[in-house]
PDB file of N, CA and C in Angstrom:
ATOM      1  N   UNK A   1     -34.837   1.095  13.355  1.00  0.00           N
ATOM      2  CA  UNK A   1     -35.727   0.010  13.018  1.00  0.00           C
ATOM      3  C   UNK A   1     -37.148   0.516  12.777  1.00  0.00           C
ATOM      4  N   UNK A   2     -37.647   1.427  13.578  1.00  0.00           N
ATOM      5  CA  UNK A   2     -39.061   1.973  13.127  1.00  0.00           C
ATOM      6  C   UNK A   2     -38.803   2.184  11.998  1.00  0.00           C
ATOM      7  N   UNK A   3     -38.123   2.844  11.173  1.00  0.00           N
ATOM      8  CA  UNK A   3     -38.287   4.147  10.268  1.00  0.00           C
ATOM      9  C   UNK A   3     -38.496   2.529   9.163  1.00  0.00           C
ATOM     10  N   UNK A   4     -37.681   1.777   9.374  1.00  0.00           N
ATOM     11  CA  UNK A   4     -37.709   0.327   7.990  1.00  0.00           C
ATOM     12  C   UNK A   4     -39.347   0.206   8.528  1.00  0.00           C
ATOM     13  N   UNK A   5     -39.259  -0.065   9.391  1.00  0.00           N
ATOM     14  CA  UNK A   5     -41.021  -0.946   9.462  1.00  0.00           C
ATOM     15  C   UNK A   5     -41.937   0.782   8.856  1.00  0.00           C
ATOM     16  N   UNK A   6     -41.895   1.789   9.469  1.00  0.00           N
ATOM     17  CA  UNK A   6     -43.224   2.503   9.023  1.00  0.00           C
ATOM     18  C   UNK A   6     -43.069   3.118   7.278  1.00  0.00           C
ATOM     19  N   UNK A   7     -41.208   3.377   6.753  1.00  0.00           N
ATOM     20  CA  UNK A   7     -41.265   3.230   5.336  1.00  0.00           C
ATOM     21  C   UNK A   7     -41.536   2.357   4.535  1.00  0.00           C
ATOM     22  N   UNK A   8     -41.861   1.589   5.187  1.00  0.00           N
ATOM     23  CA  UNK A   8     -41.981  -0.024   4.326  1.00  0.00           C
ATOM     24  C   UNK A   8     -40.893  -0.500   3.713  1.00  0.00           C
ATOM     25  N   UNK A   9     -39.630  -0.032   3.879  1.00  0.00           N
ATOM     26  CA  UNK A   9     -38.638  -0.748   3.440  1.00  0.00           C
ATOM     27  C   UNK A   9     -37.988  -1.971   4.155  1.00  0.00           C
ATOM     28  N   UNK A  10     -38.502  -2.493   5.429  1.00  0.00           N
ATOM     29  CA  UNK A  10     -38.844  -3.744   5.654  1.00  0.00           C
ATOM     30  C   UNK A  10     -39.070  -4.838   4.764  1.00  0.00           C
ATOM     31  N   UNK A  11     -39.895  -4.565   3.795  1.00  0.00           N
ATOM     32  CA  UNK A  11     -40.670  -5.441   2.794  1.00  0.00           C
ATOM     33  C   UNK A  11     -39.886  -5.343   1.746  1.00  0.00           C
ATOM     34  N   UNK A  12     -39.514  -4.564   1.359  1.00  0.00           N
ATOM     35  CA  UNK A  12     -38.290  -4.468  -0.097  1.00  0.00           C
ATOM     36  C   UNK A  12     -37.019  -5.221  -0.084  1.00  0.00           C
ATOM     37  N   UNK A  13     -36.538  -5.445  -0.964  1.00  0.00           N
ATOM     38  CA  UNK A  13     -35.493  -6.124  -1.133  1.00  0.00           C
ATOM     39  C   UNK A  13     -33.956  -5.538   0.028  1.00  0.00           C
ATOM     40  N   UNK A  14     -33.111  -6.935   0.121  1.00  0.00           N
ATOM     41  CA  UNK A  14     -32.456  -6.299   0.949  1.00  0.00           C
ATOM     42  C   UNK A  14     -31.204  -5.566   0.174  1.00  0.00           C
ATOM     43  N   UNK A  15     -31.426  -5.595  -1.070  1.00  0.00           N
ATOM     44  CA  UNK A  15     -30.595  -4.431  -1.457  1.00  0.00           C
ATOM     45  C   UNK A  15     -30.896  -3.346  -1.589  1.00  0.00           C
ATOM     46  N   UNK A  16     -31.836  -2.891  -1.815  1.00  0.00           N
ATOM     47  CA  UNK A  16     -33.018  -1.762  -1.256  1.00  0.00           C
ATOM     48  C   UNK A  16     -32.780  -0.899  -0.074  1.00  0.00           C
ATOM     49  N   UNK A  17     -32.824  -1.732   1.103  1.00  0.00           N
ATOM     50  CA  UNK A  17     -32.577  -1.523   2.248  1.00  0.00           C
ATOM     51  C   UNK A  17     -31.345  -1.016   2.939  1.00  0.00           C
ATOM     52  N   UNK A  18     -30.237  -1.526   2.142  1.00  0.00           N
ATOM     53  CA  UNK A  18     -28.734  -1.531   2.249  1.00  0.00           C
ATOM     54  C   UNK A  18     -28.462   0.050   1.675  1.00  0.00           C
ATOM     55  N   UNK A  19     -29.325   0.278   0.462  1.00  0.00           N
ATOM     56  CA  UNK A  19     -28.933   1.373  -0.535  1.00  0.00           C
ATOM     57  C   UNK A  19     -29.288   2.436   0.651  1.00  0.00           C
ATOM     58  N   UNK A  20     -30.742   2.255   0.960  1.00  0.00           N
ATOM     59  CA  UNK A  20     -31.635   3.376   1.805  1.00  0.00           C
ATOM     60  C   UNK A  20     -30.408   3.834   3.059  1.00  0.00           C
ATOM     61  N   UNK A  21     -29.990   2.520   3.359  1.00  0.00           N
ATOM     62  CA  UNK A  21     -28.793   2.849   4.452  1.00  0.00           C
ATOM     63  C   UNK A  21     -27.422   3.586   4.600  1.00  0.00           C
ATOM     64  N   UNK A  22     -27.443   3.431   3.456  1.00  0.00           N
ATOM     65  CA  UNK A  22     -25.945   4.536   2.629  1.00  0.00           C
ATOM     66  C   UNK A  22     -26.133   5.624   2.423  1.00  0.00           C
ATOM     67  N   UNK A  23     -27.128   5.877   2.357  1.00  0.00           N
ATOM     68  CA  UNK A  23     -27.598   7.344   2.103  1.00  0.00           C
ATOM     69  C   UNK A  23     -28.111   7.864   2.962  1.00  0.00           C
ATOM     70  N   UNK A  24     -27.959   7.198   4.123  1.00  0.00           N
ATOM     71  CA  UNK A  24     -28.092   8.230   5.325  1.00  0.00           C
ATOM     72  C   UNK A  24     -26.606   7.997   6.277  1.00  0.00           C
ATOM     73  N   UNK A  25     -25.549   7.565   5.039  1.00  0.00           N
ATOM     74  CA  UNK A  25     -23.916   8.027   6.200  1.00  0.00           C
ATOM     75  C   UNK A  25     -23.462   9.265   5.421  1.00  0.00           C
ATOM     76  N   UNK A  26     -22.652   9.750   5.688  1.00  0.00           N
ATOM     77  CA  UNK A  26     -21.390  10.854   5.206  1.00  0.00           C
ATOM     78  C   UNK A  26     -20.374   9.985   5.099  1.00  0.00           C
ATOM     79  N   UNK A  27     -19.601  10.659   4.236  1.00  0.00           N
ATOM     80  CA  UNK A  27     -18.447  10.078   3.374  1.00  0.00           C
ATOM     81  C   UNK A  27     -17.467   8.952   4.706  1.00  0.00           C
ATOM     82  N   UNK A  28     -17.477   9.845   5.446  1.00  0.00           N
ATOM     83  CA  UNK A  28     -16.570   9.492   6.444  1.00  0.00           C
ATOM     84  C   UNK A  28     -17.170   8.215   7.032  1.00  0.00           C
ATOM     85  N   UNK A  29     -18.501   7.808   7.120  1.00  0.00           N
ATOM     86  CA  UNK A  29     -18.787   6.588   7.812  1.00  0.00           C
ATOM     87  C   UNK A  29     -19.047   5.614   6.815  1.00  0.00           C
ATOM     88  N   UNK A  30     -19.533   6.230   5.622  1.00  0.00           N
ATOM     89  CA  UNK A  30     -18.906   5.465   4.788  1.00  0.00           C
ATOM     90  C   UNK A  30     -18.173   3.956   4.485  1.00  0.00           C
ATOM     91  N   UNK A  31     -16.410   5.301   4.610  1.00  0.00           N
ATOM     92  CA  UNK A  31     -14.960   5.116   4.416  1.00  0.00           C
ATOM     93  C   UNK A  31     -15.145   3.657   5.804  1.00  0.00           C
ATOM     94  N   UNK A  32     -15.737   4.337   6.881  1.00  0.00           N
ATOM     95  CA  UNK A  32     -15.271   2.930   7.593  1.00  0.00           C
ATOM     96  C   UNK A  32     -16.331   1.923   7.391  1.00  0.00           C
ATOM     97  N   UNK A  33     -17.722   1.821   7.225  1.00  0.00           N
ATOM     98  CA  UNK A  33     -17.845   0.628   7.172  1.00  0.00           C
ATOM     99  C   UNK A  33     -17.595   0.084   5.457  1.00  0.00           C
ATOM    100  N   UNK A  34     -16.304   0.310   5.102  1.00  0.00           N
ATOM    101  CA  UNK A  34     -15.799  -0.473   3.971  1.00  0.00           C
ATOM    102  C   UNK A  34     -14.576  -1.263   4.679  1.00  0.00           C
ATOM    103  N   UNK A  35     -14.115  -0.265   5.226  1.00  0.00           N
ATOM    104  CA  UNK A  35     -12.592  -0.721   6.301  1.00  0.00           C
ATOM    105  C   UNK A  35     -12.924  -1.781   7.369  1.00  0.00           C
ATOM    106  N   UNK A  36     -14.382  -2.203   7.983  1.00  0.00           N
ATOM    107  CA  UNK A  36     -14.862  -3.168   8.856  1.00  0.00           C
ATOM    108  C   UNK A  36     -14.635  -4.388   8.782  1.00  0.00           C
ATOM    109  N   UNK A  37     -13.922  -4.856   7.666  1.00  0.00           N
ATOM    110  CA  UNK A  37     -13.726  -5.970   7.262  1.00  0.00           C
ATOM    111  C   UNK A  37     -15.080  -6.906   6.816  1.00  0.00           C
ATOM    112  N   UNK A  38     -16.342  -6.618   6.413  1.00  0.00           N
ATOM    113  CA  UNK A  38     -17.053  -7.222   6.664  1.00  0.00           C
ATOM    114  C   UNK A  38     -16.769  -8.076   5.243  1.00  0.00           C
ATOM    115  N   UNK A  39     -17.270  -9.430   5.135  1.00  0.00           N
ATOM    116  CA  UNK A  39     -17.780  -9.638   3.652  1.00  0.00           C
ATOM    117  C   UNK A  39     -18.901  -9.769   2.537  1.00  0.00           C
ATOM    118  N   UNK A  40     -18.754  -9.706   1.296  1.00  0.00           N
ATOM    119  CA  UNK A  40     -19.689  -9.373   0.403  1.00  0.00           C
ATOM    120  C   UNK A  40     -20.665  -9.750   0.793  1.00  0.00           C
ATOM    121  N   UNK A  41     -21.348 -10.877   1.482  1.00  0.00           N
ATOM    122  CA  UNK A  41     -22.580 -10.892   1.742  1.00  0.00           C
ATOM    123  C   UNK A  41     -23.192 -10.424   2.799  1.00  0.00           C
ATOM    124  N   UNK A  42     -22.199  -9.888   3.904  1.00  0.00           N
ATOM    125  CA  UNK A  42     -22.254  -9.402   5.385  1.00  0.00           C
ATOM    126  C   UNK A  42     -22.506  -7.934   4.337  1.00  0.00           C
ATOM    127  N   UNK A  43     -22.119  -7.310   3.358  1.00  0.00           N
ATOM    128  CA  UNK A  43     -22.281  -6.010   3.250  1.00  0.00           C
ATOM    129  C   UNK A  43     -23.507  -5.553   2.419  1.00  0.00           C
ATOM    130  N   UNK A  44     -24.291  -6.897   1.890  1.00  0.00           N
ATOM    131  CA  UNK A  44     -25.580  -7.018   1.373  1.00  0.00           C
ATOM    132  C   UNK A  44     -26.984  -7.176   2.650  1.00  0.00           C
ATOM    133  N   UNK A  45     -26.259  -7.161   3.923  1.00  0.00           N
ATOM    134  CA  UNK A  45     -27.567  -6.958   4.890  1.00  0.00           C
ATOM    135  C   UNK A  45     -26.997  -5.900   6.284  1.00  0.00           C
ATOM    136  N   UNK A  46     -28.334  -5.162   6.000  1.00  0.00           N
ATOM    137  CA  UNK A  46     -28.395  -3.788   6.558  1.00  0.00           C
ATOM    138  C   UNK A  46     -28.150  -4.127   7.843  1.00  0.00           C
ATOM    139  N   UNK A  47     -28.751  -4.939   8.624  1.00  0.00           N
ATOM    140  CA  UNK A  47     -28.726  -5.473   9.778  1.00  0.00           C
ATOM    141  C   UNK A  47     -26.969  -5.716  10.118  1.00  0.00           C
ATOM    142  N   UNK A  48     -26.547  -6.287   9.502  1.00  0.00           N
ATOM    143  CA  UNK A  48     -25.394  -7.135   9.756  1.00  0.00           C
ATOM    144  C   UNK A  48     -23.929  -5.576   9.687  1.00  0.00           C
ATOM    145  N   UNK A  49     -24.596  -4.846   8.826  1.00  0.00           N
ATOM    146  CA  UNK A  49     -23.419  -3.560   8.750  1.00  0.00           C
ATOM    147  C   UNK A  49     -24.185  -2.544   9.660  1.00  0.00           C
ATOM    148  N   UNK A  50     -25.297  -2.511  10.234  1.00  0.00           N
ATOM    149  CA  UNK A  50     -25.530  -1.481  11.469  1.00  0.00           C
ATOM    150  C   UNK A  50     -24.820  -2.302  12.526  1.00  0.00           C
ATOM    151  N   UNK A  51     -25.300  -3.682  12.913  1.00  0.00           N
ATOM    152  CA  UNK A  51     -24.252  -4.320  13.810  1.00  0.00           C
ATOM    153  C   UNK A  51     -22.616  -3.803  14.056  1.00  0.00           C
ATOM    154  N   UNK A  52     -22.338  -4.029  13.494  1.00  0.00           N
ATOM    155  CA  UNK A  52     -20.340  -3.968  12.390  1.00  0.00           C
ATOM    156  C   UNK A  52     -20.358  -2.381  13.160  1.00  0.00           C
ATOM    157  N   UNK A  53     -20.918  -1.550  12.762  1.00  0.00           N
ATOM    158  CA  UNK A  53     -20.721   0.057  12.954  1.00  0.00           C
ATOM    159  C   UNK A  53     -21.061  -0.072  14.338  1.00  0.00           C
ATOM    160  N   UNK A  54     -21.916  -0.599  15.308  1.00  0.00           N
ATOM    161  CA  UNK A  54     -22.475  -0.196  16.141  1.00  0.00           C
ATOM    162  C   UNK A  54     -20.726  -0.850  17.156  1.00  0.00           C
ATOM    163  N   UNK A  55     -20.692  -1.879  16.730  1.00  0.00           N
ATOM    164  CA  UNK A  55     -19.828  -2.589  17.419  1.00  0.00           C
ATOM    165  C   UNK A  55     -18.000  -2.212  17.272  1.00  0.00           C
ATOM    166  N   UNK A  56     -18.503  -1.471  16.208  1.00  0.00           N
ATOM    167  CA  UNK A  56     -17.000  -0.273  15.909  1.00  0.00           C
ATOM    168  C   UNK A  56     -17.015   1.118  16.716  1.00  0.00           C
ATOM    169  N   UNK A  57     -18.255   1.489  16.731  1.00  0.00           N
ATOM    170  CA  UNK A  57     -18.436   2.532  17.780  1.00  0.00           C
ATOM    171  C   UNK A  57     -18.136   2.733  19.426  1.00  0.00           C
ATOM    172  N   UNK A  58     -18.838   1.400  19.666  1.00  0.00           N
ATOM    173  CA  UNK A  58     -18.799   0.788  21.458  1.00  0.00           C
ATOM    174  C   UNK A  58     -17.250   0.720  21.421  1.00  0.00           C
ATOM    175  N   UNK A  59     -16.709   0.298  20.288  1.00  0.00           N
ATOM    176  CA  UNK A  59     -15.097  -0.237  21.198  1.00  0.00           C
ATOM    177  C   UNK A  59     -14.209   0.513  20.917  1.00  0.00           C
ATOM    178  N   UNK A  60     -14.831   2.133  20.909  1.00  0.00           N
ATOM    179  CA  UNK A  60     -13.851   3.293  21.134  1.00  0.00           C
ATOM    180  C   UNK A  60     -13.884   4.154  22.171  1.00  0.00           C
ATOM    181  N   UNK A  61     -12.542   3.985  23.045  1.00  0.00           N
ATOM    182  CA  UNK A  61     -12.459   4.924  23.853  1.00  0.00           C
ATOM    183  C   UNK A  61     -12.059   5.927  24.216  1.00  0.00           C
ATOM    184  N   UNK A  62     -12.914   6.943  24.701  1.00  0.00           N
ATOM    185  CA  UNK A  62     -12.626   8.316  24.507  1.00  0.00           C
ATOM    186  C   UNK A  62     -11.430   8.457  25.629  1.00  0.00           C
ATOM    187  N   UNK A  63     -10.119   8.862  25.598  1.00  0.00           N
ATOM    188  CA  UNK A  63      -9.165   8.858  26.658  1.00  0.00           C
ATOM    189  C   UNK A  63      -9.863  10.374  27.429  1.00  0.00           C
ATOM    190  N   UNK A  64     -10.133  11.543  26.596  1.00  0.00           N
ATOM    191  CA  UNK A  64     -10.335  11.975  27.234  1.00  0.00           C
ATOM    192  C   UNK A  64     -11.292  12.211  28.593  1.00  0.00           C
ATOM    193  N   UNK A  65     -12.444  11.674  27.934  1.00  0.00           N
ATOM    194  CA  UNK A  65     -13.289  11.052  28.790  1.00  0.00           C
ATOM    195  C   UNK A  65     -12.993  10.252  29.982  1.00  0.00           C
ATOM    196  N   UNK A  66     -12.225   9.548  29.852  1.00  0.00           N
ATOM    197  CA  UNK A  66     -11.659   8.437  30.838  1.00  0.00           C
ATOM    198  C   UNK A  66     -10.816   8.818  31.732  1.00  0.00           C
ATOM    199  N   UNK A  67      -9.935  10.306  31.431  1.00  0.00           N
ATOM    200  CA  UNK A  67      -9.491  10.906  32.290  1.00  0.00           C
ATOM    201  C   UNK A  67     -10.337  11.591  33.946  1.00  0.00           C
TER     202      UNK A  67
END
């Protein structure tokens, strides 16, 4: 969230914002937040697909870890 407020991409469009956001995954994270199920307008705000990822992340558990 800093980096939107001090690039000023806060203020830009939110397709702007979305783009800026893609280009900081690798292919692979990508691939899943297409697979998130989100929809077309859930995938037009940055907010709403860092959510989606964040909340795809939390609800994996490492077995090994848990051992």
């Amino acid at each position: 969230m800093a980096y939107r407020s001090l690039s000023g991409l806060a203020s830009e469009p939110a397709a702007k914002q979305v783009q800026a956001l893609q280009l900081c995954f690798s292919r692979e994270t990508l691939n899943i937040v297409e697979n998130l199920g989100l929809t077309n307008a859930q995938k037009k705000d940055q907010a709403q697909i860092t959510a989606a990822l964040k909340a795809h992340v939390d609800g994996q558990i490492n077995e090994t870890v848990e051992r």
